[in-house]
Protein backbone atom coordinates (compact mmCIF):
# COMPACT_ATOMS: atom_id res chain seq x y z
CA UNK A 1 43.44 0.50 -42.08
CA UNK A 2 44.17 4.17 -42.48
CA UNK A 3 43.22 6.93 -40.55
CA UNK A 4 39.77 7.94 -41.87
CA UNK A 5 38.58 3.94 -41.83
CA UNK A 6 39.18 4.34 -37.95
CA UNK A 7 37.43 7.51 -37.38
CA UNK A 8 34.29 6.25 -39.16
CA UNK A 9 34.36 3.44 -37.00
CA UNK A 10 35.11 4.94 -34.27
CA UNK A 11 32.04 7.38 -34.84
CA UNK A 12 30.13 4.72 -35.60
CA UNK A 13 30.87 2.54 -32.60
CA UNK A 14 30.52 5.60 -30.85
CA UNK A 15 26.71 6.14 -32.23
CA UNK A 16 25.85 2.77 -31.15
CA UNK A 17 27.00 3.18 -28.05
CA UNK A 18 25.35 6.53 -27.50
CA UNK A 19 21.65 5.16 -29.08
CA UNK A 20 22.82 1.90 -26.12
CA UNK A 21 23.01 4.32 -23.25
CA UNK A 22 19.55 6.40 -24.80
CA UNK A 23 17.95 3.42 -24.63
CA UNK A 24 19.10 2.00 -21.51
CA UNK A 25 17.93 5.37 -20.06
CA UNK A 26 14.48 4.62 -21.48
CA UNK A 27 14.46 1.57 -20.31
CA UNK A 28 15.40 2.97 -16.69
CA UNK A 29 13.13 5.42 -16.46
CA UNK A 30 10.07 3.45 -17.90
CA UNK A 31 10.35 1.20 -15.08
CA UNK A 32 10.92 3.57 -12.73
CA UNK A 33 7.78 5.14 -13.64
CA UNK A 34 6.08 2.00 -13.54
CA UNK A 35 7.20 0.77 -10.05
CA UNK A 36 5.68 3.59 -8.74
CA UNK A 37 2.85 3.68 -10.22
CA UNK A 38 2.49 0.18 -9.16
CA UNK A 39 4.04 1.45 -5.49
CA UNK A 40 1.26 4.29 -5.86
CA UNK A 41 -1.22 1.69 -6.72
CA UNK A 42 -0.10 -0.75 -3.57
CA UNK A 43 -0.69 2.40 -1.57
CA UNK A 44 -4.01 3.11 -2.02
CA UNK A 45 -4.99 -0.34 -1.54
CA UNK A 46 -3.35 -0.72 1.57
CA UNK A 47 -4.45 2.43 2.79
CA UNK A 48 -7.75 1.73 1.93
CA UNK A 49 -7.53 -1.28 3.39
CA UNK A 50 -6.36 -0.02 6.61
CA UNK A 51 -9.11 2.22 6.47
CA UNK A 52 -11.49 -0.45 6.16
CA UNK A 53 -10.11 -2.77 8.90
CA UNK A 54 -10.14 0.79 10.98
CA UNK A 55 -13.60 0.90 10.53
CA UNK A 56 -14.88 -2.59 10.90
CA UNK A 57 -12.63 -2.63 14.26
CA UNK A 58 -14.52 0.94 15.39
CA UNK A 59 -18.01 -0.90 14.27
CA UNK A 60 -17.47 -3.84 16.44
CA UNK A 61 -16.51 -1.79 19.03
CA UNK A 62 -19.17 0.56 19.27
CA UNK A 63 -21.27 -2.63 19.15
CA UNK A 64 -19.71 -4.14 22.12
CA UNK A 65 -19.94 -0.94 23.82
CA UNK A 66 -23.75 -0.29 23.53
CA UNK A 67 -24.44 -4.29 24.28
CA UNK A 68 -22.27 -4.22 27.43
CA UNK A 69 -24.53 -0.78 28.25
CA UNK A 70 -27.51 -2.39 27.41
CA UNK A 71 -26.63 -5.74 29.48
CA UNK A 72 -25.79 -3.38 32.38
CA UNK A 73 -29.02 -1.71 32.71
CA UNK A 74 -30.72 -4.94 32.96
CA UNK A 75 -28.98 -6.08 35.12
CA UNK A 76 -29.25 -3.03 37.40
CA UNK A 77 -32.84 -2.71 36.40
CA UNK A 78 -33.65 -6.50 37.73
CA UNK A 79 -34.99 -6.31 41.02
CA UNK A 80 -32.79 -8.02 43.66
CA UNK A 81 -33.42 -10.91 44.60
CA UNK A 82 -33.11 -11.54 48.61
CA UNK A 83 -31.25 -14.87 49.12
CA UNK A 84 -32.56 -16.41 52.23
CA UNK A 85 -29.83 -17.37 55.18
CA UNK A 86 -29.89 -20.77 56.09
């Protein structure tokens, strides 16, 4: 093989692996971009489901707070009964 067969294929091995790396880069980045928009994604869901959870937990809890007032004032509102001494 002389000299100018190798430098061809030299530059042409050294094309392919050039366009390999490009692509491989490509490749890289795509899914890079893709996991987070998927992480991004995951995000708002939990963090709206958080959110949600946050609020049903303040709901029930502003529920228990006005029954436990309202069972309260009954009971403070019942007259007293006078238990007789045997």
């Amino acid at each position: 093989m002389n000299h100018k067969a190798e430098n061809e294929e030299y530059s042409a091995v050294r094309l392919v692996k050039n366009k390999l790396e490009e692509t491989v880069d490509e490749i890289v980045t795509e899914i890079s971009e893709r996991t987070h928009a998927v992480k991004s994604s995951l995000d708002q869901i939990n963090s709206a489901t958080f959110q949600k959870l946050s609020s049903d937990r303040k709901i029930h809890l502003t529920l228990f707070g006005e029954k436990y007032e309202l069972r309260l004032s009954w009971v403070l509102s019942k007259p007293r009964s006078r238990t007789s001494a045997t």
